[in-house]
N, C-alpha and C. Protein backbone atom coordinates (compact mmCIF):
# COMPACT_ATOMS: atom_id res chain seq x y z
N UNK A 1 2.42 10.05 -29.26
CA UNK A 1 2.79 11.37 -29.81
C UNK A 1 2.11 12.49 -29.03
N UNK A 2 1.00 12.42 -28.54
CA UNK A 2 0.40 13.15 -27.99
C UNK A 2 0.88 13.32 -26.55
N UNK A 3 1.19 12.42 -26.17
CA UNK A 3 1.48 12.68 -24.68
C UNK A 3 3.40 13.37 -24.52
N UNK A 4 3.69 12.61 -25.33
CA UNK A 4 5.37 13.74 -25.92
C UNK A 4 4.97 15.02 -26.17
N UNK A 5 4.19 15.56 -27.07
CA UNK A 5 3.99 16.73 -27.42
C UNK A 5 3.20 17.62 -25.77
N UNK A 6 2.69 16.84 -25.14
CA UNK A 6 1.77 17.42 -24.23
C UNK A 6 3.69 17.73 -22.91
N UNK A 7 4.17 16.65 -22.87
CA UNK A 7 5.42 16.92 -21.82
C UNK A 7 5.85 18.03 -22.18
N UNK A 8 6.38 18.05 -23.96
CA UNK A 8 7.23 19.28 -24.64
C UNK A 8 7.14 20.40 -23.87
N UNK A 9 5.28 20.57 -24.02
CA UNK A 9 4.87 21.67 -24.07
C UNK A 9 5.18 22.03 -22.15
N UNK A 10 5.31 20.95 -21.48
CA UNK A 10 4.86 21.52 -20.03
C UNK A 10 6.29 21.37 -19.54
N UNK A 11 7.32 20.75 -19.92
CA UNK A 11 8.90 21.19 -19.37
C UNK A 11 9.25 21.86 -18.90
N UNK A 12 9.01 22.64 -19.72
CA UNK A 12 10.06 24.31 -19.36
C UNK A 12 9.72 24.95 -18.19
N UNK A 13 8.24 24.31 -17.61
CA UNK A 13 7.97 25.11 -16.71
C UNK A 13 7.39 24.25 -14.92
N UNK A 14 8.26 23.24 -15.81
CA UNK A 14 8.03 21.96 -14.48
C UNK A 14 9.21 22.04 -13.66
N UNK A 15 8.68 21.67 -12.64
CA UNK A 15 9.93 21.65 -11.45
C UNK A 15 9.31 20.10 -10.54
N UNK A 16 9.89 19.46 -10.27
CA UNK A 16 9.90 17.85 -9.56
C UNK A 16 9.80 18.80 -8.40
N UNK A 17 10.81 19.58 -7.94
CA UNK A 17 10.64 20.13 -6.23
C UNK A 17 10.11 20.69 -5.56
N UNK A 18 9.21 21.68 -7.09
CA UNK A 18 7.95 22.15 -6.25
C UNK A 18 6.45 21.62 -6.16
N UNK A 19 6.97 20.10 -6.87
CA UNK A 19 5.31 19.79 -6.91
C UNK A 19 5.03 19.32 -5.49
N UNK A 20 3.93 19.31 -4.64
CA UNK A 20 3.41 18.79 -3.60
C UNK A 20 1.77 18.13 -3.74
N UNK A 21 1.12 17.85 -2.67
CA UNK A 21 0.43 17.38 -2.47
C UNK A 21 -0.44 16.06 -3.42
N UNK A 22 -1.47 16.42 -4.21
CA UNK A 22 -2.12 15.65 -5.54
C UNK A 22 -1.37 15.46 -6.34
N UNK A 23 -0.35 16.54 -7.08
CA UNK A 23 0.72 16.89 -8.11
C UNK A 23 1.54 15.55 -7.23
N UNK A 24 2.25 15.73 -6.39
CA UNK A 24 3.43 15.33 -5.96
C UNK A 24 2.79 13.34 -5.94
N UNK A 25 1.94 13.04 -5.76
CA UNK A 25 1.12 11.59 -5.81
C UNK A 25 1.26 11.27 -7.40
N UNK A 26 0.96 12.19 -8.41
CA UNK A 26 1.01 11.55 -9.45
C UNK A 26 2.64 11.48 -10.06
N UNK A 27 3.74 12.19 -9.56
CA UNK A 27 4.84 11.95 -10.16
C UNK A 27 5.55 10.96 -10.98
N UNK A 28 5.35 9.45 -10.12
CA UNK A 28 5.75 7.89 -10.26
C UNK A 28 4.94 7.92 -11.39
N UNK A 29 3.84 7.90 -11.48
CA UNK A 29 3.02 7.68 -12.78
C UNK A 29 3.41 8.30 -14.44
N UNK A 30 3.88 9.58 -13.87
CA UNK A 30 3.72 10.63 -14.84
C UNK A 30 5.57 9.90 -15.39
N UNK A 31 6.52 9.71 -14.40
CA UNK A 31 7.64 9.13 -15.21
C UNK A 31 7.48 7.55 -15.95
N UNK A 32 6.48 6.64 -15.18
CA UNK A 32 6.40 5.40 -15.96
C UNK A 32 5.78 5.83 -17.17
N UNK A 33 4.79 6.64 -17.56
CA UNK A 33 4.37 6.60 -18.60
C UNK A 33 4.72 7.42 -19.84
N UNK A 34 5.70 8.55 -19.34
CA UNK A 34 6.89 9.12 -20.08
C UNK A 34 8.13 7.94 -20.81
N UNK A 35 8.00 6.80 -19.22
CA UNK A 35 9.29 5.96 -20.43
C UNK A 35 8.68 4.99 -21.34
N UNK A 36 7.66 4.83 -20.88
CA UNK A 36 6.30 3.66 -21.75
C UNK A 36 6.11 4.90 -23.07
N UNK A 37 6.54 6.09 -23.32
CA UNK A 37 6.47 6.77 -24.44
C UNK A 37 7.67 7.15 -25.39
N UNK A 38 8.65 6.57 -24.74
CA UNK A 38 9.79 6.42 -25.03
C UNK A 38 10.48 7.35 -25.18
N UNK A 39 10.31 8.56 -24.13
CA UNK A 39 11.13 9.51 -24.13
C UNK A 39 13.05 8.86 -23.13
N UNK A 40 13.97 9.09 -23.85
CA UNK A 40 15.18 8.48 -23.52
C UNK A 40 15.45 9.76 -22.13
N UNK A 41 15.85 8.59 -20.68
CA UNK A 41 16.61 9.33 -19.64
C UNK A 41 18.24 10.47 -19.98
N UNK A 42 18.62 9.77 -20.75
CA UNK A 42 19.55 10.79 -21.31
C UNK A 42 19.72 12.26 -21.90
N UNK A 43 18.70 11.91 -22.11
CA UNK A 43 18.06 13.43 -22.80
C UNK A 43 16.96 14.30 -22.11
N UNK A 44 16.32 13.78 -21.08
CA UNK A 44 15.01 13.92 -20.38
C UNK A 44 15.87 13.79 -18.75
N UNK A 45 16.41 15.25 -18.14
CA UNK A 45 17.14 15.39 -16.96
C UNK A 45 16.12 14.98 -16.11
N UNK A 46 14.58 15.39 -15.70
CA UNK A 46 13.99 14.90 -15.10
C UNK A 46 13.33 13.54 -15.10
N UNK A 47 13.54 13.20 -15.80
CA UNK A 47 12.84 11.52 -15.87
C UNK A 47 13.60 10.52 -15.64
N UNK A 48 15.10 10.74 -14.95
CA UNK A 48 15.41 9.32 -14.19
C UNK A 48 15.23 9.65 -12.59
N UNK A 49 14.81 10.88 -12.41
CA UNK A 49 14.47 11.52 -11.05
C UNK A 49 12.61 10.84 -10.80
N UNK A 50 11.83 11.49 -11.84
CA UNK A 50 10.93 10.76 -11.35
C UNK A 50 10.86 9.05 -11.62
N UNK A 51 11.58 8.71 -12.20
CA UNK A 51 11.87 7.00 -12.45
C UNK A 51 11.95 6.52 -10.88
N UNK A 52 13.12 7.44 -10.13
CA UNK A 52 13.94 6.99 -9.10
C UNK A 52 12.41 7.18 -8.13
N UNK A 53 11.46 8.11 -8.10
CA UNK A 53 10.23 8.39 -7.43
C UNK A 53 9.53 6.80 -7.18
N UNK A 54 9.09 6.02 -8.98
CA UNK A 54 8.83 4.70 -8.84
C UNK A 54 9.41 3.63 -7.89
N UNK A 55 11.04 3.65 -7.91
CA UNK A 55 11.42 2.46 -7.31
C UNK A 55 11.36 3.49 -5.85
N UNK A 56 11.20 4.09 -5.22
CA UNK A 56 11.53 4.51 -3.95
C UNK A 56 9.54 3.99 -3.61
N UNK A 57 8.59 4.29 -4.39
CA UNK A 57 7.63 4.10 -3.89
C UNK A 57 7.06 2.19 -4.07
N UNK A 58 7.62 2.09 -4.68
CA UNK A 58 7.47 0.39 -4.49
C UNK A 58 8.37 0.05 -3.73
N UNK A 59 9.25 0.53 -3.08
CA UNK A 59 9.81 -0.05 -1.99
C UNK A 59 9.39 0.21 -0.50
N UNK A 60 8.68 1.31 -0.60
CA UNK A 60 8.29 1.95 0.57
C UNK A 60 6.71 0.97 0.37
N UNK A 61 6.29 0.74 -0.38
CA UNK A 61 4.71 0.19 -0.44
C UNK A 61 4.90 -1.13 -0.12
N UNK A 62 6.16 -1.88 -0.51
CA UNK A 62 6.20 -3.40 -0.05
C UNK A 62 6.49 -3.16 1.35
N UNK A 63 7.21 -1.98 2.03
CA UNK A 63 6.97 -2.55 3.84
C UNK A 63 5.89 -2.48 3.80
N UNK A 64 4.88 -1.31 3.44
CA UNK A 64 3.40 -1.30 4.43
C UNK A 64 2.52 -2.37 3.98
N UNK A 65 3.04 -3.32 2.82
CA UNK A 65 2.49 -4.24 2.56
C UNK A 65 2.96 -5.48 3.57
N UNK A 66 4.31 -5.92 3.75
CA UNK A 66 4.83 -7.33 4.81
C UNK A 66 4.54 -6.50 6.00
N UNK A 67 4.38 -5.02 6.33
CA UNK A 67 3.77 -5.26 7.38
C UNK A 67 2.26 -5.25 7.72
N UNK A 68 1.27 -5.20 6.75
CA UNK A 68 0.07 -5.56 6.81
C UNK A 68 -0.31 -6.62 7.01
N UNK A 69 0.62 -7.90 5.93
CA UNK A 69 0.36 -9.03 6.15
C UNK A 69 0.75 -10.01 7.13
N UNK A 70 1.28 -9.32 8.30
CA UNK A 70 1.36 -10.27 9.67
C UNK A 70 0.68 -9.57 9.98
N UNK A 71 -0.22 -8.36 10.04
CA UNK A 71 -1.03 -7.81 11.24
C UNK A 71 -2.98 -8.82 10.49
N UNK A 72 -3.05 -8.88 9.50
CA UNK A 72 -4.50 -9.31 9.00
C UNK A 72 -4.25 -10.73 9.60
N UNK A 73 -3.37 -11.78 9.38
CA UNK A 73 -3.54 -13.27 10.23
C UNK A 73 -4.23 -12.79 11.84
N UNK A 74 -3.70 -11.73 12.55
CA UNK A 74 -4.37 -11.41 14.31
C UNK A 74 -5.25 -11.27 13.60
N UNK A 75 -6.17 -10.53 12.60
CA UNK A 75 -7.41 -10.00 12.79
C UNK A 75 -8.65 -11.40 12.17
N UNK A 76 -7.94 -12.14 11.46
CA UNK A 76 -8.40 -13.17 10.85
C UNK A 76 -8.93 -13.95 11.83
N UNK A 77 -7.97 -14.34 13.00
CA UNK A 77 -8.23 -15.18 14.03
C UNK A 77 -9.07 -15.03 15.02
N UNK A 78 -9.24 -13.12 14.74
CA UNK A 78 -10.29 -12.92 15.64
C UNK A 78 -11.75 -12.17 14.70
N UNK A 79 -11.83 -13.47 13.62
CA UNK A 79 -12.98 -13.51 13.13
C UNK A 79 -12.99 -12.17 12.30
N UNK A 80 -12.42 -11.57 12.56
CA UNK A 80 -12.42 -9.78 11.59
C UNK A 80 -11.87 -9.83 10.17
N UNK A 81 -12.31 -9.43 8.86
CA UNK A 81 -12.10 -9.61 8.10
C UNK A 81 -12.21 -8.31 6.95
N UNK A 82 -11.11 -7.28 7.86
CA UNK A 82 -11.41 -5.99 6.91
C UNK A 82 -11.21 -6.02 5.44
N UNK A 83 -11.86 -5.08 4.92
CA UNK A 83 -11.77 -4.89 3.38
C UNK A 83 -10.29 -3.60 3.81
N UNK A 84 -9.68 -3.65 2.44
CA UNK A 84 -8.67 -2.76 2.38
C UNK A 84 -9.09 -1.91 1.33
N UNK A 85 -9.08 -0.33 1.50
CA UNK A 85 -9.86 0.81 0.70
C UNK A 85 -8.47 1.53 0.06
N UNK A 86 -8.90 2.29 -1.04
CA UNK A 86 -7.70 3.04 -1.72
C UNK A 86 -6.45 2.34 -2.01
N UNK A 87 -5.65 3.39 -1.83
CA UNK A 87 -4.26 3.33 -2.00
C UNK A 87 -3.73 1.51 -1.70
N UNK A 88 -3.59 0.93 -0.75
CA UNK A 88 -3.18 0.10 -0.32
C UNK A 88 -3.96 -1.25 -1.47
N UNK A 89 -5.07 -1.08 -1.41
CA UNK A 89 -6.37 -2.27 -2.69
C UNK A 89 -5.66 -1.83 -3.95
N UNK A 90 -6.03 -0.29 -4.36
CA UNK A 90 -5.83 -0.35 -5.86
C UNK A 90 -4.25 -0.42 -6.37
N UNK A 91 -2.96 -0.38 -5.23
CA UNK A 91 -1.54 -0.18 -5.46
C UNK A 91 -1.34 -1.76 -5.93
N UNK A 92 -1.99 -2.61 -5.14
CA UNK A 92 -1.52 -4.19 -5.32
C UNK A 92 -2.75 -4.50 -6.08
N UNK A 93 -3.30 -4.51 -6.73
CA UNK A 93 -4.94 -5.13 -7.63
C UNK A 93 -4.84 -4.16 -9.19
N UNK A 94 -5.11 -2.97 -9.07
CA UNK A 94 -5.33 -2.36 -10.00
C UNK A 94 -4.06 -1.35 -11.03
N UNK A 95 -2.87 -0.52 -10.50
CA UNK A 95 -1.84 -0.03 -11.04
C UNK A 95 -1.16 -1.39 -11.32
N UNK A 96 -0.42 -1.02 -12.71
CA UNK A 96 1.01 -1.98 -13.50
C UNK A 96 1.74 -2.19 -12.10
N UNK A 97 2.02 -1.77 -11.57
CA UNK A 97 2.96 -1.75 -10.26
C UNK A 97 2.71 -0.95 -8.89
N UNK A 98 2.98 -1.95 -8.35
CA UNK A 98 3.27 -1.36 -6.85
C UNK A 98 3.96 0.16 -6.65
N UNK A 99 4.57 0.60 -7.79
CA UNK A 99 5.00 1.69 -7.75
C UNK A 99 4.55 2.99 -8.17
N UNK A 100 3.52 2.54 -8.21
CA UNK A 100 2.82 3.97 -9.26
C UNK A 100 2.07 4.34 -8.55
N UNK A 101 1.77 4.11 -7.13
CA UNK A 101 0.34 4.52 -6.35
C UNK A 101 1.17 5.10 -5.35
N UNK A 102 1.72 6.21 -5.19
CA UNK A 102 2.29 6.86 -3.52
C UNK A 102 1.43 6.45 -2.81
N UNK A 103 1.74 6.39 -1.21
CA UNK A 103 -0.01 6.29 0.00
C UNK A 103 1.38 6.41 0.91
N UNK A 104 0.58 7.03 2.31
CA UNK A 104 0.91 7.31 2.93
C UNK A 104 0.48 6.70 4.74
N UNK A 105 -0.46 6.33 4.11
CA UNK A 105 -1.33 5.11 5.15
C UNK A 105 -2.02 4.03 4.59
N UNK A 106 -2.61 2.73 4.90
CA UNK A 106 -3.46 2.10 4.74
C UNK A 106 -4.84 2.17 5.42
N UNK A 107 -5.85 2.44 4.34
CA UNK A 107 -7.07 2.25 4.91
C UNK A 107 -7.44 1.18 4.85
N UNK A 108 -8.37 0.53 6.28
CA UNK A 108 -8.94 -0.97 6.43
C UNK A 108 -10.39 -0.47 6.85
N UNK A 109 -11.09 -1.15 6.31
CA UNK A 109 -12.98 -0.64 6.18
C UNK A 109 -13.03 -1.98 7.00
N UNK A 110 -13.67 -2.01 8.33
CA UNK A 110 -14.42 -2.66 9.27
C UNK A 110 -15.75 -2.82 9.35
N UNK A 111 -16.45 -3.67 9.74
CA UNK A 111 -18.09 -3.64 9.88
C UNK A 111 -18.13 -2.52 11.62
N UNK A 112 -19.20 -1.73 11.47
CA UNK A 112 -19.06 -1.07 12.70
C UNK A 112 -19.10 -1.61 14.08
N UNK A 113 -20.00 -3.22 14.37
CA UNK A 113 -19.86 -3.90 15.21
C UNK A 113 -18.50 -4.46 15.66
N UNK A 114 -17.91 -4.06 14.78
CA UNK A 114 -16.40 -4.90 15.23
C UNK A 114 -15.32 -3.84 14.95
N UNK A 115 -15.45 -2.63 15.09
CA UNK A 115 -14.77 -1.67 15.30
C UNK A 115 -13.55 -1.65 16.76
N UNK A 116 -14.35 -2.08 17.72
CA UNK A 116 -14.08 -2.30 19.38
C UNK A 116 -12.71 -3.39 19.53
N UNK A 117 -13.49 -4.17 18.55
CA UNK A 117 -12.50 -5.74 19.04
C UNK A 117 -11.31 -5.59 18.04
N UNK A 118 -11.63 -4.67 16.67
CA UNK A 118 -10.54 -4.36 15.97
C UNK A 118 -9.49 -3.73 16.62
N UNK A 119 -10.10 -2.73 17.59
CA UNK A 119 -9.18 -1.75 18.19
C UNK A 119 -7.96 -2.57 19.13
N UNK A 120 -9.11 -3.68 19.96
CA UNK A 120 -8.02 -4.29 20.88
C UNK A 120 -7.16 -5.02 20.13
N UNK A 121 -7.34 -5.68 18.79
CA UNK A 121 -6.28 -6.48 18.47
C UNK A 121 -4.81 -5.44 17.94
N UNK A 122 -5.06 -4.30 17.76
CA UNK A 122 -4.44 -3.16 17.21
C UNK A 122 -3.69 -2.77 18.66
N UNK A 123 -4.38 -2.87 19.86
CA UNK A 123 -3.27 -2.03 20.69
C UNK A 123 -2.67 -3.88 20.97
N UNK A 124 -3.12 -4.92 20.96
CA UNK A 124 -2.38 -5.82 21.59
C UNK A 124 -1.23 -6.21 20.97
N UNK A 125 -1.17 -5.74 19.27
CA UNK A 125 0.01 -6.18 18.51
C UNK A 125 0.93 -4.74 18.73
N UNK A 126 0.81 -3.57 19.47
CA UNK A 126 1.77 -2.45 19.89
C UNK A 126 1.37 -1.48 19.46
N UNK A 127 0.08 -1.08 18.54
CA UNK A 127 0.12 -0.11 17.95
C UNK A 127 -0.52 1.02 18.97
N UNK A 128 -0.50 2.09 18.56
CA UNK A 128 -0.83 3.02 19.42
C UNK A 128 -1.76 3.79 19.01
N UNK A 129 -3.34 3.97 19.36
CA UNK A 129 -4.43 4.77 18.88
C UNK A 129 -4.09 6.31 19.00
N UNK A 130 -3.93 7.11 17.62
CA UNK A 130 -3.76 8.55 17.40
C UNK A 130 -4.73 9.17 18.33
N UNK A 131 -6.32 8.55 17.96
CA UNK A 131 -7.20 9.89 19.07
C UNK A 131 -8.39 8.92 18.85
N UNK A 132 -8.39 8.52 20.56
CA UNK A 132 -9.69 7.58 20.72
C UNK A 132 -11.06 8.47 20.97
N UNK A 133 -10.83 9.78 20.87
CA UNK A 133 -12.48 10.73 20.85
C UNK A 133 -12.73 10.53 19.10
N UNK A 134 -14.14 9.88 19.14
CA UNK A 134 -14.67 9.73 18.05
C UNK A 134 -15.64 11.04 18.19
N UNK A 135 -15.31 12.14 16.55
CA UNK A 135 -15.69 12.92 15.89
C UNK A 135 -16.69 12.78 15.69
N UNK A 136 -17.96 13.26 15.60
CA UNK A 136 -18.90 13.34 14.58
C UNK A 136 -18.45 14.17 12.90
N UNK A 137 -18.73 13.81 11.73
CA UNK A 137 -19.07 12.45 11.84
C UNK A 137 -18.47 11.64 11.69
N UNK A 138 -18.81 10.38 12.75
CA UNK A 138 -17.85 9.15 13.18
C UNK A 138 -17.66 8.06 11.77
N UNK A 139 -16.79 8.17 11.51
CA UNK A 139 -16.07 7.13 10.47
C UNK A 139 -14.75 6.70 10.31
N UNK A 140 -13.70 6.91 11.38
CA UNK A 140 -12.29 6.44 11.55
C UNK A 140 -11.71 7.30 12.55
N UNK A 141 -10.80 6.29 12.78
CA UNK A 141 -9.51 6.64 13.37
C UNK A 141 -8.26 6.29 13.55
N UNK A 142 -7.41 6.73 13.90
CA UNK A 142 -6.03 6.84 12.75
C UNK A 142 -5.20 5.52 14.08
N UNK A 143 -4.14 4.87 13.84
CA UNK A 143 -3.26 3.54 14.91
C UNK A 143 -1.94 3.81 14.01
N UNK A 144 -1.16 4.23 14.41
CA UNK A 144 0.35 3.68 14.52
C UNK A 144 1.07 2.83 15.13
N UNK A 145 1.63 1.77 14.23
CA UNK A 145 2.15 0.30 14.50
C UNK A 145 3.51 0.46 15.11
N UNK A 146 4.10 -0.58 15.93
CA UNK A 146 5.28 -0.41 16.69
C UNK A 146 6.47 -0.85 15.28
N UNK A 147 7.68 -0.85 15.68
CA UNK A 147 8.95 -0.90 15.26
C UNK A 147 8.43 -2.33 14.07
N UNK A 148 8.40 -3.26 15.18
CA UNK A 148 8.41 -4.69 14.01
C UNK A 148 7.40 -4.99 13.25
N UNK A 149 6.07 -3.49 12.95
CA UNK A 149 5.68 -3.51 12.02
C UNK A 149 5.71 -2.32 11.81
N UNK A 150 6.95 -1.54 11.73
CA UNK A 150 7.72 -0.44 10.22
C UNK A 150 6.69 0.86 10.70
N UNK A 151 6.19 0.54 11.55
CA UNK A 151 4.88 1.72 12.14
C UNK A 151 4.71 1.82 11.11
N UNK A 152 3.36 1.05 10.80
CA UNK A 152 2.56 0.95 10.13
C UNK A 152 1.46 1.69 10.13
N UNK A 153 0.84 3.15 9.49
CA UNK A 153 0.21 3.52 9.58
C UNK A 153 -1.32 3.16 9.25
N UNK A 154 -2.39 2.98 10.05
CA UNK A 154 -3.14 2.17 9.54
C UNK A 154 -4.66 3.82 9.83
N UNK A 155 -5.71 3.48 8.81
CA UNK A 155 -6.66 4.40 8.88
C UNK A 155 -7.42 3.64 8.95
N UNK A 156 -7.87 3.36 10.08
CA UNK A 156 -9.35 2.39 10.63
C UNK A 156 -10.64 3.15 10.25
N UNK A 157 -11.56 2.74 9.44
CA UNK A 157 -12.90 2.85 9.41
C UNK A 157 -14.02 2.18 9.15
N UNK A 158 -15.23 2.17 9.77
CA UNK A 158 -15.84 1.65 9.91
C UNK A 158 -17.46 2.52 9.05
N UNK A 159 -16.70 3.17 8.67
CA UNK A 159 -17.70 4.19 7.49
C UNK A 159 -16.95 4.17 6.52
N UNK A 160 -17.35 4.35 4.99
CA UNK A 160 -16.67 4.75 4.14
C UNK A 160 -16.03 6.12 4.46
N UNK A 161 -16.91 6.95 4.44
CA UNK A 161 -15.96 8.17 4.70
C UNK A 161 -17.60 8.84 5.21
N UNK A 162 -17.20 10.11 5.65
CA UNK A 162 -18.26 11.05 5.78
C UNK A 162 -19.54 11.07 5.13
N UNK A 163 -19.69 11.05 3.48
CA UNK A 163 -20.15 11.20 2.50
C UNK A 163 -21.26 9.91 2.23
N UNK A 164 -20.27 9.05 2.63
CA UNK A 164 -21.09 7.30 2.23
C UNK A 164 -21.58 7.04 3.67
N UNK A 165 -21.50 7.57 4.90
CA UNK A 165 -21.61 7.25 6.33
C UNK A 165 -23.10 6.76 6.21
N UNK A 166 -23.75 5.16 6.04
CA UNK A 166 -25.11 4.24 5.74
C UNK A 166 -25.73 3.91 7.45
N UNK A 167 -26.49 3.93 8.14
CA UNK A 167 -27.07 3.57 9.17
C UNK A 167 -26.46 1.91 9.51
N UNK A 168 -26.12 1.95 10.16
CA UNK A 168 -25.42 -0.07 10.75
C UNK A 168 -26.76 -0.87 10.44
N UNK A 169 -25.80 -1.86 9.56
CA UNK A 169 -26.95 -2.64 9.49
C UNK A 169 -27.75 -2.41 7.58
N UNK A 170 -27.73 -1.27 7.58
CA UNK A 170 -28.43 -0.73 6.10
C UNK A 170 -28.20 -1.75 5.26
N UNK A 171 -29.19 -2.09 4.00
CA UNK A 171 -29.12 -3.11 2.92
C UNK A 171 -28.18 -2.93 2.02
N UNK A 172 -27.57 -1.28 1.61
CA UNK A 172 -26.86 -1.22 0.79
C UNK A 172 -25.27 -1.58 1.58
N UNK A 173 -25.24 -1.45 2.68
CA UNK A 173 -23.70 -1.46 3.85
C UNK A 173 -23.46 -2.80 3.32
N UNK A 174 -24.55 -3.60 3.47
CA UNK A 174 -24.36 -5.52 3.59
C UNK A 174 -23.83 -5.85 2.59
N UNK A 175 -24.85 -4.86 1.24
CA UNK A 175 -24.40 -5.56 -0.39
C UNK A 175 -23.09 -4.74 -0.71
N UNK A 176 -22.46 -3.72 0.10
CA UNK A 176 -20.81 -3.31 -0.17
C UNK A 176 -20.43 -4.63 0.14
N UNK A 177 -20.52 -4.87 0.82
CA UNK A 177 -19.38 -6.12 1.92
C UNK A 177 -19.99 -7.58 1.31
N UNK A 178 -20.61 -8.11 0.33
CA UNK A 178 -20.82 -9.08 0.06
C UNK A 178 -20.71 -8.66 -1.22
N UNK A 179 -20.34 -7.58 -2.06
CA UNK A 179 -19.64 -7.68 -3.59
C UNK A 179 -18.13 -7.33 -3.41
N UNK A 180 -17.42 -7.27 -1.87
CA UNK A 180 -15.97 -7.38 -1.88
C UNK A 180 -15.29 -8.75 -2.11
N UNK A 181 -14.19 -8.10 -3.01
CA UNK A 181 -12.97 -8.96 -4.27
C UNK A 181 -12.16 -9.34 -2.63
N UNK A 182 -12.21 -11.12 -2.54
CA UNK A 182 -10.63 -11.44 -2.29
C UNK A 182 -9.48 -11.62 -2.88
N UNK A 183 -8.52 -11.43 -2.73
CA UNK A 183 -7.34 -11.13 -3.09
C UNK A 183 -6.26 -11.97 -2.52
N UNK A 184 -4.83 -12.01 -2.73
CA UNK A 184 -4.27 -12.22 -1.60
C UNK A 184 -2.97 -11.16 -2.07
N UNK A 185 -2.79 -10.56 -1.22
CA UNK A 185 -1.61 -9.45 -0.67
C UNK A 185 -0.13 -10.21 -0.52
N UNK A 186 0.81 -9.31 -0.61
CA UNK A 186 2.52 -9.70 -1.01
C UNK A 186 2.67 -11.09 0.22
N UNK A 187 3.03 -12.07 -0.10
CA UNK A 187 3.23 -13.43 0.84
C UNK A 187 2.18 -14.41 0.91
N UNK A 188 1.29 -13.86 -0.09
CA UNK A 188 -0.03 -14.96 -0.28
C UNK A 188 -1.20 -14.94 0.80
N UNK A 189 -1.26 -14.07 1.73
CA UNK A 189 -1.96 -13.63 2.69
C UNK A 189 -3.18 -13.04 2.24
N UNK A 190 -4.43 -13.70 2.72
CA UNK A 190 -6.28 -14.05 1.98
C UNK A 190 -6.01 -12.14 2.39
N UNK A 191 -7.02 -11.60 1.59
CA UNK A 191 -7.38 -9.76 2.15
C UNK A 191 -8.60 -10.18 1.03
N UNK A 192 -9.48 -8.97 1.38
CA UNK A 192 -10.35 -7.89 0.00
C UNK A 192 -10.16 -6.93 -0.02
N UNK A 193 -10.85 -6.64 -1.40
CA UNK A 193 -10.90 -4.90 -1.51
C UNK A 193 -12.11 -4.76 -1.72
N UNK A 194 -12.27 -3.63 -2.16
CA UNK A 194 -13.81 -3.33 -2.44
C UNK A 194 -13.99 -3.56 -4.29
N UNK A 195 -15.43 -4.01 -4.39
CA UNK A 195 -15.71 -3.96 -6.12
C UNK A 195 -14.93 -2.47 -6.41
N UNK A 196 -14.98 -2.75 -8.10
CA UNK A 196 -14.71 -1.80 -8.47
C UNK A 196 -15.43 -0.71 -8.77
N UNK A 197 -16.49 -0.97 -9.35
CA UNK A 197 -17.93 0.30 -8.66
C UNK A 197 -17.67 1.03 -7.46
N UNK A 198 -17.76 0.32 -6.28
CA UNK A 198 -17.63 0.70 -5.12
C UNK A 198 -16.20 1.84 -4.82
N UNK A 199 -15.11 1.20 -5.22
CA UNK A 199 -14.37 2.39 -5.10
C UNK A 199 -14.11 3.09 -5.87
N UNK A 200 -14.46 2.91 -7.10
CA UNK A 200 -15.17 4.48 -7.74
C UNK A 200 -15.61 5.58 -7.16
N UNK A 201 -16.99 5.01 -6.68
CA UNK A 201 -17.56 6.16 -5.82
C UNK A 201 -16.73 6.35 -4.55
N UNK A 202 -16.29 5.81 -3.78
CA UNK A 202 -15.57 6.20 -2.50
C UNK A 202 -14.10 6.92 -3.09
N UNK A 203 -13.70 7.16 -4.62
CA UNK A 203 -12.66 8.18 -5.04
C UNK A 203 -13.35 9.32 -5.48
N UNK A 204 -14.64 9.38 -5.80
CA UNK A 204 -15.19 10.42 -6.49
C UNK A 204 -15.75 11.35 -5.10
């Protein structure tokens, strides 16, 4: 009742076309849980629009998913064993569906020693490094995948982000990467993510 009364109130002055950025990420959500409230599409002009948001983003999330999972077997073989951060971990582990999490890339968290050899297995399967000048401060960089993997946008890092950036090697870096969840990703293909603590703080 509350969340009906809360739509009521915000209708009149919603528009699907002008939402963008943060707004425009939560859309899929905001219609699954409008029909989980049982507001009827018939009556509710915008809610088979954002419905249609859901199935367009679980379909778009299962390529970057079959194409993740032939690119992690190369990295497996060459001993590399990234954790998968955000969007891509919590879309397949944590949301009702694959459809409720928009993303626009996959982030893969690397140990920093193996940043190098990550890179080569990345240009040897076609992908193409966005910008090999590492920034201070150094914690990723961006690879676009060829055709027969859907160019796959991938966000390589080897830092959490700016914020969490730990000295190589640090005690707390080790105990991230030894409380990461395996999983296995769409086709039964081994991955992790990070605990759920952990990406807490790396959303906050």
């Amino acid at each position: 009742d509350e969340a009906r009364s809360a739509w009521a109130a915000l209708r009149p002055r919603f528009d699907v076309d002008a939402a963008d950025g943060d707004v425009h990420r939560l859309l899929p959500l905001l219609g699954w849980n409008l029909a989980r409230a049982g507001l009827d599409p018939a009556t509710e002009p915008e809610l088979p629009r954002l419905l249609g948001l859901v199935r367009r983003t679980w379909a778009q999330n299962q390529r970057r998913f079959h194409a993740l999972a032939q690119l992690l077997p190369d990295l497996a073989a060459a001993d590399i064993h990234p954790i998968l951060v955000k969007g891509a971990a919590l879309a397949s582990t944590t949301y009702p569906s694959p459809g409720l999490r928009p993303m626009e890339d996959v982030d893969l968290l690397v140990a920093p020693s193996d940043r190098e050899r990550t890179l080569e297995v990345l240009v040897a399967r076609g992908f193409t490094i966005a910008d090999r000048t590492v920034r201070e401060p150094a914690n990723e960089l961006g690879a676009i995948g060829p055709d027969e993997l859907d160019h796959l946008d991938i966000d390589l890092h080897w830092r959490l982000n700016q914020h969490l950036a730990l000295p190589d090697g640090h005690a707390a870096d080790r105990e991230l990467w030894a409380r990461a969840v395996d999983f296995e990703l769409a086709g039964g293909v081994a991955a992790k993510h990070l605990a759920a603590a952990d990406e807490l703080l790396v959303t906050l």
